[in-house]
C-alpha atoms as a PDB file:
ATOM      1  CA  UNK A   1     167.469  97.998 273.147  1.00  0.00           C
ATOM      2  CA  UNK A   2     169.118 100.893 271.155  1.00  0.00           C
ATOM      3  CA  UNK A   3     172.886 101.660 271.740  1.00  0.00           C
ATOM      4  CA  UNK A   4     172.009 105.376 271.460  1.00  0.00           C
ATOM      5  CA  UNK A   5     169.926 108.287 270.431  1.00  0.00           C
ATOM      6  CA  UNK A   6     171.040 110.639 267.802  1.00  0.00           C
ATOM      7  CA  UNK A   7     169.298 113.348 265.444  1.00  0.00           C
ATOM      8  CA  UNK A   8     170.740 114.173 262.149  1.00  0.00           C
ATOM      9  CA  UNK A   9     169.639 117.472 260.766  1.00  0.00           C
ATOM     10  CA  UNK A  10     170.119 117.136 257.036  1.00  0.00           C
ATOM     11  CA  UNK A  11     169.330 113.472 257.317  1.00  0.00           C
ATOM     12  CA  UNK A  12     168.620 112.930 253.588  1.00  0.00           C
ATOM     13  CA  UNK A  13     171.863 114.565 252.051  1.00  0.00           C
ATOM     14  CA  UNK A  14     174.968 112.770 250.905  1.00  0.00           C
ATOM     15  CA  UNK A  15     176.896 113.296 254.088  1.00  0.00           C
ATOM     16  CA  UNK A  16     173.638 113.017 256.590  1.00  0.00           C
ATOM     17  CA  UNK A  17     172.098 109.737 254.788  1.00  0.00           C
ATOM     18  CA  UNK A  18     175.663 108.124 255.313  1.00  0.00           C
ATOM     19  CA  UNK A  19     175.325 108.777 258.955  1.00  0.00           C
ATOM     20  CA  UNK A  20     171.813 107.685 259.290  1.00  0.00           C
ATOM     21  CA  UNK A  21     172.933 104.448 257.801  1.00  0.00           C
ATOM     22  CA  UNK A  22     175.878 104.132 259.815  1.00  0.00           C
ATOM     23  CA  UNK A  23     174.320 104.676 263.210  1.00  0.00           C
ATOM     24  CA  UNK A  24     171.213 102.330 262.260  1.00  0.00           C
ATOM     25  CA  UNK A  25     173.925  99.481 261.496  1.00  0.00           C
ATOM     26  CA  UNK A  26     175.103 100.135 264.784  1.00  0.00           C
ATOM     27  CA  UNK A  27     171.271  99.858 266.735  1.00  0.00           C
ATOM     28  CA  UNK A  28     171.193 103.091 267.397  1.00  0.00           C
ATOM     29  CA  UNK A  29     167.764 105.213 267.276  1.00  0.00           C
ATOM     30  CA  UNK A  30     168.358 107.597 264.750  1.00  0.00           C
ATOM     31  CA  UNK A  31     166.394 110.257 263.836  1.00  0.00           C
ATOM     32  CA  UNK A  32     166.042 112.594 261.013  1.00  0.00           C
ATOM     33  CA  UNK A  33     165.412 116.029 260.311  1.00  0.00           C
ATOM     34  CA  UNK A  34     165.187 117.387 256.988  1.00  0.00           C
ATOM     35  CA  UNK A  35     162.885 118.408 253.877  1.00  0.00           C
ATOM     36  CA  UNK A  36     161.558 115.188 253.212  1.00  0.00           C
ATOM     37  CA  UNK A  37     161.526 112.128 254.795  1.00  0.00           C
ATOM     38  CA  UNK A  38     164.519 109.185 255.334  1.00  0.00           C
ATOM     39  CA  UNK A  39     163.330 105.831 255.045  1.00  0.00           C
ATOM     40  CA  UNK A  40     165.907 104.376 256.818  1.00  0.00           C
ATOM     41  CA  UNK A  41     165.551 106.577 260.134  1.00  0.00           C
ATOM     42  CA  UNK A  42     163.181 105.432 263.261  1.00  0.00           C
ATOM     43  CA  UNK A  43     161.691 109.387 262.398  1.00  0.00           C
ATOM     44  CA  UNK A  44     161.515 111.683 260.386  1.00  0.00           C
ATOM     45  CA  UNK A  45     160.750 115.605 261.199  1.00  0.00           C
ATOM     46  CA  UNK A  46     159.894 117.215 258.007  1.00  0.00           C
ATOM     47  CA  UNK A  47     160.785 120.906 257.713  1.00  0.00           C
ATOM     48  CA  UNK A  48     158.164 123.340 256.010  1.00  0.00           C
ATOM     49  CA  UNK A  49     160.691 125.020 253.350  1.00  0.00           C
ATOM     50  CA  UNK A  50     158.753 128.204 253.151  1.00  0.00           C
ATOM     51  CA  UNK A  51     158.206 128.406 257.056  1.00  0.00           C
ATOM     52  CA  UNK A  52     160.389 131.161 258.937  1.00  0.00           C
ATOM     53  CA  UNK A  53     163.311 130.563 260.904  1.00  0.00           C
ATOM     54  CA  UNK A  54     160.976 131.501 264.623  1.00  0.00           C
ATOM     55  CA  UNK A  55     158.229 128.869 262.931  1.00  0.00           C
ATOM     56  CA  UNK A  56     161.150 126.298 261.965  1.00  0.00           C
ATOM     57  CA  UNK A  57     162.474 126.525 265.161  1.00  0.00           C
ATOM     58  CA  UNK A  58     158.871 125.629 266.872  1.00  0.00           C
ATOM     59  CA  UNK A  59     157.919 123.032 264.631  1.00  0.00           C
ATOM     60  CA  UNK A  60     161.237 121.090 264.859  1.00  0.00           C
ATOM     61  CA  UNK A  61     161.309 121.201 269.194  1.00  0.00           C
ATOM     62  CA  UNK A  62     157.206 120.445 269.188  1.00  0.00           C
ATOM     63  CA  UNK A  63     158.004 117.074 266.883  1.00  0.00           C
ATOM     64  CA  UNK A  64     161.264 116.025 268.773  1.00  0.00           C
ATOM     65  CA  UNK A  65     159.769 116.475 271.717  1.00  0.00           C
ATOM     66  CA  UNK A  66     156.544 114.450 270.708  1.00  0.00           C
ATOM     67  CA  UNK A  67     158.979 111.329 269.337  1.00  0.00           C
ATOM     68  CA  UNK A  68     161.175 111.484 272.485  1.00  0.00           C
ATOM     69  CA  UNK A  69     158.406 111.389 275.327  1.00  0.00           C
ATOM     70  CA  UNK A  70     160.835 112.655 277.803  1.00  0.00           C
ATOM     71  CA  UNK A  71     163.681 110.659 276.593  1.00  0.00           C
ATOM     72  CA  UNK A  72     167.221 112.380 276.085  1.00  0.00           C
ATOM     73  CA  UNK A  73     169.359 111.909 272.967  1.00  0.00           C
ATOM     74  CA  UNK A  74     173.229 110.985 273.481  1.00  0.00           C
ATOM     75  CA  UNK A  75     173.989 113.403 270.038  1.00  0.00           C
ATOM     76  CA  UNK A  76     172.743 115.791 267.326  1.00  0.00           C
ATOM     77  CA  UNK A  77     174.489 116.121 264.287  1.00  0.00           C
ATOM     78  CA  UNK A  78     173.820 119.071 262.048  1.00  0.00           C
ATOM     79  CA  UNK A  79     175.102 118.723 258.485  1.00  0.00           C
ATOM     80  CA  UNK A  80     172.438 120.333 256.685  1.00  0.00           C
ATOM     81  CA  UNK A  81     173.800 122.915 254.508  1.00  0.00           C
ATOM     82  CA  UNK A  82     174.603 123.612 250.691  1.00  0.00           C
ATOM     83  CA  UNK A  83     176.767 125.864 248.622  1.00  0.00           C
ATOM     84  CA  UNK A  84     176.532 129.112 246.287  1.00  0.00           C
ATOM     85  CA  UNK A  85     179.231 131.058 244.744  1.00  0.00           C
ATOM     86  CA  UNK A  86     179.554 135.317 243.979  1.00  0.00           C
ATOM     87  CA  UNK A  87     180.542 138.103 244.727  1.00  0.00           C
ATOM     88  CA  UNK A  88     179.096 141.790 245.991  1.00  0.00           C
ATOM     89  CA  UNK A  89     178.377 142.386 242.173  1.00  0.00           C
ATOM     90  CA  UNK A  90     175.491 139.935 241.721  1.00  0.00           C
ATOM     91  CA  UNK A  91     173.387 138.229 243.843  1.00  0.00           C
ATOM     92  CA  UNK A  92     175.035 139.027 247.045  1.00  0.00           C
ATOM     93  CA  UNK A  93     171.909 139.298 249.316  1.00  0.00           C
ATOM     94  CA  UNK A  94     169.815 136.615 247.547  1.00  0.00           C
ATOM     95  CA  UNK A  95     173.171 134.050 247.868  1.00  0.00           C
ATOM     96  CA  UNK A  96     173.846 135.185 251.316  1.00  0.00           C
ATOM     97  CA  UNK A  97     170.061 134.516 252.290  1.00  0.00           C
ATOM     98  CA  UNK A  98     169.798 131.270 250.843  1.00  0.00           C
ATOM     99  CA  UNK A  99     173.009 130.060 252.598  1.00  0.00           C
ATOM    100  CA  UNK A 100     171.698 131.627 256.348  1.00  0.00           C
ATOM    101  CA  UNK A 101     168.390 129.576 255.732  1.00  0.00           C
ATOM    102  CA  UNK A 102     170.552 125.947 254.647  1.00  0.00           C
ATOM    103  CA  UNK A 103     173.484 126.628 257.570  1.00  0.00           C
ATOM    104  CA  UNK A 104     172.675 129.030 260.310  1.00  0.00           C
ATOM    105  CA  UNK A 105     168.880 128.464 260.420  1.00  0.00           C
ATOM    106  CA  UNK A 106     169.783 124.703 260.793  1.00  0.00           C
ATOM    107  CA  UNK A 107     172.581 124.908 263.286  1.00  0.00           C
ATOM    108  CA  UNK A 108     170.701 127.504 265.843  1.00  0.00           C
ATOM    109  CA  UNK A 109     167.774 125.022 265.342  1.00  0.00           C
ATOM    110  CA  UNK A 110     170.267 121.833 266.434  1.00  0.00           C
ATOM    111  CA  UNK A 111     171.586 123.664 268.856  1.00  0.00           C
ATOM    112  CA  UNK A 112     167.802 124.786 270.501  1.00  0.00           C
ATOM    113  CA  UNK A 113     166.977 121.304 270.167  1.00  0.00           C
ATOM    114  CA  UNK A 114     170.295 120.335 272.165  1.00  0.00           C
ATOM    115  CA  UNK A 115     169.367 122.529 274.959  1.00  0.00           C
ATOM    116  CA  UNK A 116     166.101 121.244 275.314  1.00  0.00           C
ATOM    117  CA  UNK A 117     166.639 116.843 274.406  1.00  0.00           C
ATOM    118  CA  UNK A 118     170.277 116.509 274.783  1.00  0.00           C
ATOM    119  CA  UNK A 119     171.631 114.659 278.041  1.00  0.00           C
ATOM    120  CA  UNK A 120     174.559 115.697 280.133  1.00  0.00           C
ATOM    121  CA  UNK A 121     177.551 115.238 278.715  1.00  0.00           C
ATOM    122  CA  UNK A 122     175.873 115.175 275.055  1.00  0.00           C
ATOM    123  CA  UNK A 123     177.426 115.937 271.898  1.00  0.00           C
ATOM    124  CA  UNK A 124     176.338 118.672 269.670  1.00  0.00           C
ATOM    125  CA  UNK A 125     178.211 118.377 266.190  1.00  0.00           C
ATOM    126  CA  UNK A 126     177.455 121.495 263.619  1.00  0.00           C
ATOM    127  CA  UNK A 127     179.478 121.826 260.042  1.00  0.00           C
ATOM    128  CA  UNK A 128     181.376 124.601 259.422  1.00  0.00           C
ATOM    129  CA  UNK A 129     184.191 125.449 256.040  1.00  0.00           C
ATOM    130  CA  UNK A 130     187.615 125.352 256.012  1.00  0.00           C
ATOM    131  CA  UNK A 131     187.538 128.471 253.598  1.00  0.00           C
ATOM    132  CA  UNK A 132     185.642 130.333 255.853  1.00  0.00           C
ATOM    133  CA  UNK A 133     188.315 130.719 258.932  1.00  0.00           C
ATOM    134  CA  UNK A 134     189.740 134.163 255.285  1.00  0.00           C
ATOM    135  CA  UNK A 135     188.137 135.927 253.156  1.00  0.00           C
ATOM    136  CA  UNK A 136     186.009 134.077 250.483  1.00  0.00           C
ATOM    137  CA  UNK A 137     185.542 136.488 247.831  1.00  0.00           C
ATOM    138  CA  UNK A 138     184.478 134.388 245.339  1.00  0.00           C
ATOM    139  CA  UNK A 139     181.751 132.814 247.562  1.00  0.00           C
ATOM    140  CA  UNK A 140     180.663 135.903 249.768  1.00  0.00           C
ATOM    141  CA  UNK A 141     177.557 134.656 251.080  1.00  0.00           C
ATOM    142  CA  UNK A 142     178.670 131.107 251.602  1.00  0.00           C
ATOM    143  CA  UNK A 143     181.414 132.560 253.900  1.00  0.00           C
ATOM    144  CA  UNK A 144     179.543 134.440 256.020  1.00  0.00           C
ATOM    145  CA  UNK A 145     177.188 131.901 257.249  1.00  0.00           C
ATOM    146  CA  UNK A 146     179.763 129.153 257.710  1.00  0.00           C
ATOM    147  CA  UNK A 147     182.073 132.069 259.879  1.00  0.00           C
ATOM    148  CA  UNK A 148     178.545 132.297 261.861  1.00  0.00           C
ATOM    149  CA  UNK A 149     178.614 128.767 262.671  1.00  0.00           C
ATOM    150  CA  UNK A 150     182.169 129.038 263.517  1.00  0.00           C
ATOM    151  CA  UNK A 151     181.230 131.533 266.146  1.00  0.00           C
ATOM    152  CA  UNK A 152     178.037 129.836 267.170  1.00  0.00           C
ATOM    153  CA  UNK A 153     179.924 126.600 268.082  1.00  0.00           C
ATOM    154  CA  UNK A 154     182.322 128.747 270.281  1.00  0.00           C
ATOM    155  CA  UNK A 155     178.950 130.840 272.047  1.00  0.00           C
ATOM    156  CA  UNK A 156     177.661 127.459 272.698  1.00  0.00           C
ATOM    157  CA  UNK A 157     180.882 126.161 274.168  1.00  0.00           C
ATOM    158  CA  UNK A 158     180.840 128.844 276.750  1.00  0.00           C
ATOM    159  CA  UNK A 159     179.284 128.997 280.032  1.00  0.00           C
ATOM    160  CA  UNK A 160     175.444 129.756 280.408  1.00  0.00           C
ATOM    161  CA  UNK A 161     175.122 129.164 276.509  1.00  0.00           C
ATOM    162  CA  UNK A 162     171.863 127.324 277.771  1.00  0.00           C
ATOM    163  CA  UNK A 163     173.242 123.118 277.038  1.00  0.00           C
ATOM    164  CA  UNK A 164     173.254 120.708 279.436  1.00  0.00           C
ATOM    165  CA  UNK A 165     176.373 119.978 281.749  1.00  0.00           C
ATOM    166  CA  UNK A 166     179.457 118.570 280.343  1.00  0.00           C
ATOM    167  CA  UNK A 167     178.148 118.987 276.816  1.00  0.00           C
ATOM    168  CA  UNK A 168     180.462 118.688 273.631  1.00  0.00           C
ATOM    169  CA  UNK A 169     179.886 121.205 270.661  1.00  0.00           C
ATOM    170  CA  UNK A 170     182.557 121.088 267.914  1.00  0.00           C
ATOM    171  CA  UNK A 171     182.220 122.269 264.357  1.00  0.00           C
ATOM    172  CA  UNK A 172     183.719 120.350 261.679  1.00  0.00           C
ATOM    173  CA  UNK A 173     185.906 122.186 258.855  1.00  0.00           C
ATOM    174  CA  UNK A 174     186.159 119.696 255.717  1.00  0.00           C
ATOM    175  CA  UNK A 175     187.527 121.070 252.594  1.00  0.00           C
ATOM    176  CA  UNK A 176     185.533 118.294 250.313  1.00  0.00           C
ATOM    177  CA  UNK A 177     183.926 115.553 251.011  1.00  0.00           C
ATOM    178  CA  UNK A 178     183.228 112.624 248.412  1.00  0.00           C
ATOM    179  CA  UNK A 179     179.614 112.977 247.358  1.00  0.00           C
ATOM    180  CA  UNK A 180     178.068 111.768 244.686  1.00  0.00           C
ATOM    181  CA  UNK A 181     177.574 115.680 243.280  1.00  0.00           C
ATOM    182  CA  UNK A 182     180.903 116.376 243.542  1.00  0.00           C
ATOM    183  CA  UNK A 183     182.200 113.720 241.766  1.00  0.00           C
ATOM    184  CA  UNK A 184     179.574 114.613 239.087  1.00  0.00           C
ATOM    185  CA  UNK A 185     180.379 117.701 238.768  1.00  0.00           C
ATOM    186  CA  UNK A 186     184.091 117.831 239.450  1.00  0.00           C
ATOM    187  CA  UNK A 187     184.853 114.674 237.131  1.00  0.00           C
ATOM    188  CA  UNK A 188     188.570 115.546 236.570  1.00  0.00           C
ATOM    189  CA  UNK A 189     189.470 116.495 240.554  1.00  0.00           C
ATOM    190  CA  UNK A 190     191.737 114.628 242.580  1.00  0.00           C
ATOM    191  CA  UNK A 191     189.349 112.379 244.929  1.00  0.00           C
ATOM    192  CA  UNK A 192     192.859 111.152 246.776  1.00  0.00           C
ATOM    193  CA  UNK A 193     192.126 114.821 248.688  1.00  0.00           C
ATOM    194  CA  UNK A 194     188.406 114.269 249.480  1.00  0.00           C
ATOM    195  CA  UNK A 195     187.230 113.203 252.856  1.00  0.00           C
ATOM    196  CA  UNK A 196     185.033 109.759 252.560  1.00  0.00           C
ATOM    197  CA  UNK A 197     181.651 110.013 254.144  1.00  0.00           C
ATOM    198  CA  UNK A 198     182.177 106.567 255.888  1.00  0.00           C
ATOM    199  CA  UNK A 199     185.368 108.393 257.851  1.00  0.00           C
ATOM    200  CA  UNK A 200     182.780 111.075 259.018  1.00  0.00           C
ATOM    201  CA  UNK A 201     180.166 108.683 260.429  1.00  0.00           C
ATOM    202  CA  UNK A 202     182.809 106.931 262.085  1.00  0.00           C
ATOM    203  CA  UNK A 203     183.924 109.929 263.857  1.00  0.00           C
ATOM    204  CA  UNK A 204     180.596 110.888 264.585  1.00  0.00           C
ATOM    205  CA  UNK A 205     180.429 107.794 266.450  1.00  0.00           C
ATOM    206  CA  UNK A 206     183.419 108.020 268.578  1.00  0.00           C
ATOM    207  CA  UNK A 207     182.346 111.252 269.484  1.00  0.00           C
ATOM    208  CA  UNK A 208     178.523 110.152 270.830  1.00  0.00           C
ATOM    209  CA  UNK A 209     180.338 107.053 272.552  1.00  0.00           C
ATOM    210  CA  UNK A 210     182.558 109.954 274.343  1.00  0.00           C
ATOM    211  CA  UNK A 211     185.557 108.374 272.400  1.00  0.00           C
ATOM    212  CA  UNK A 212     188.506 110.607 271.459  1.00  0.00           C
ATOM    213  CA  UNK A 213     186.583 113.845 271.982  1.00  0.00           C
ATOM    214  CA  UNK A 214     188.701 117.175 270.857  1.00  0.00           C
ATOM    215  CA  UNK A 215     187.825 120.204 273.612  1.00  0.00           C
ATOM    216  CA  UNK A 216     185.200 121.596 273.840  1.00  0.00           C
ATOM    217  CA  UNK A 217     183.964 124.592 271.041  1.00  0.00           C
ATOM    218  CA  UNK A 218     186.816 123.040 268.881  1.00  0.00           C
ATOM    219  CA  UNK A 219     186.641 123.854 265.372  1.00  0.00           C
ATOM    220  CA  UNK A 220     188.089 120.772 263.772  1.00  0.00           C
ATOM    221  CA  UNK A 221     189.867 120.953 260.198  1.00  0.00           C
ATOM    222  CA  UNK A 222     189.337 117.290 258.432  1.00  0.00           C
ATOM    223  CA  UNK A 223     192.994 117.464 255.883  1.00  0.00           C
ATOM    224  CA  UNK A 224     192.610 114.549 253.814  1.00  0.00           C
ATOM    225  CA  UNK A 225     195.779 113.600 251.753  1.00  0.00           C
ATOM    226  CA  UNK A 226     196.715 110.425 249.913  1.00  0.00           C
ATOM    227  CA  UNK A 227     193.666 109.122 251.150  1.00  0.00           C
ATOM    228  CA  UNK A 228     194.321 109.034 254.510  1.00  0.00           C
ATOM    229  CA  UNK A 229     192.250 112.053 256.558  1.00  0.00           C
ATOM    230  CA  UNK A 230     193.917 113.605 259.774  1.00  0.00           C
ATOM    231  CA  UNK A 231     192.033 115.907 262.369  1.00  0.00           C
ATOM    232  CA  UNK A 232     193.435 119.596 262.667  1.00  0.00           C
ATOM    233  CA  UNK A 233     192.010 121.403 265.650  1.00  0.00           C
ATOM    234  CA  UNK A 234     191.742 125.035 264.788  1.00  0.00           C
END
């Protein structure tokens, strides 16, 4: 019998397929929800890319619902998401829709899913920026939808925001996280300040188990230094 059941939205990414792995190694039932499919999860909900956010949003709760038969799930992690830079010169609206679809679209979807599947006293994890709690004027768009998510977690942490009793919803802030794209692409950084997937999983875990939970609507900075990655609660 499975420890738990979780949903990762953004299931096949760095950060997401390091969770999936994690919480399988641990017999948990983990599902995923992404563009394409993650071999390693017990299911998979593909997303239609070119689907709107209302059609998205029914797609995703008609398929959980169909692979949970009236089940709950202990946790849904979000960490779908992606990055583009600019300013208001160039690109501003086409940057700044891109980064609602990969960030808010997910996270409103995670959280409709949580009001619907999750049990009481649930957990409801969504990704946020550390950049994102100022200005980020060389990264407009990408600023605005993470500061959306920051506010989301904080509507959904408040009464009548529709989630079960005694639910947890946090947002986590990293800065960067050790991915195989960043260290492809950022050959020369200092990885001693990058936060290792494996930490983030672990947390993850805690948190469904109801172990070492920050408050609720917390908005928690991940300040890794030296290796070694401490939790700021913002």
């Amino acid at each position: 019998m499975a420890s738990g059941k979780i949903l990762i939205y953004g299931g096949r990414g760095a950060l997401g397929a390091s969770c999936v792995q994690f919480f399988k190694k641990n017999n948990w039932w983990v599902g995923s929800i992404d563009l394409t499919e993650n071999d390693a999860a017990d299911a998979n909900i593909v997303v239609d890319r070119d689907a709107d956010w209302v059609a998205q949003e029914a797609a995703v709760l008609s398929k959980v619902g169909a692979e949970l038969k009236g089940e709950t799930l202990d946790a849904i992690i979000c960490v779908a998401g992606g990055w583009a830079g600019g300013n208001a010169k160039k690109d501003l609206a086409k940057n700044s829709d891109l980064m609602w679809k990969q960030s808010v679209w997910s996270s409103a979807i995670s959280a409709t899913v949580g009001a619907n599947h999750l049990k009481q006293g649930g957990l409801l994890v969504l990704t946020g920026a550390n950049p994102a709690l100022e200005g980020t004027p060389g990264m407009i768009g990408y600023g605005m939808a993470k500061a959306a998510v920051h506010q989301l977690t904080k509507s959904l942490a408040g009464e009548k925001s529709g989630l079960p009793d005694n639910s947890l919803v946090v947002s986590i802030l990293p800065v960067t996280l050790d991915t195989p794209m960043n260290r492809k692409w950022m050959p020369d950084a200092d990885t001693s300040t990058w936060t290792p997937l494996e930490f983030l999983a672990e947390l993850f875990h805690k948190w469904s188990k109801g172990e070492e939970r920050p408050a609720n609507g917390s908005l928690v900075k991940l300040i890794t230094k030296d290796s070694k990655t401490e939790l700021v609660i913002v």
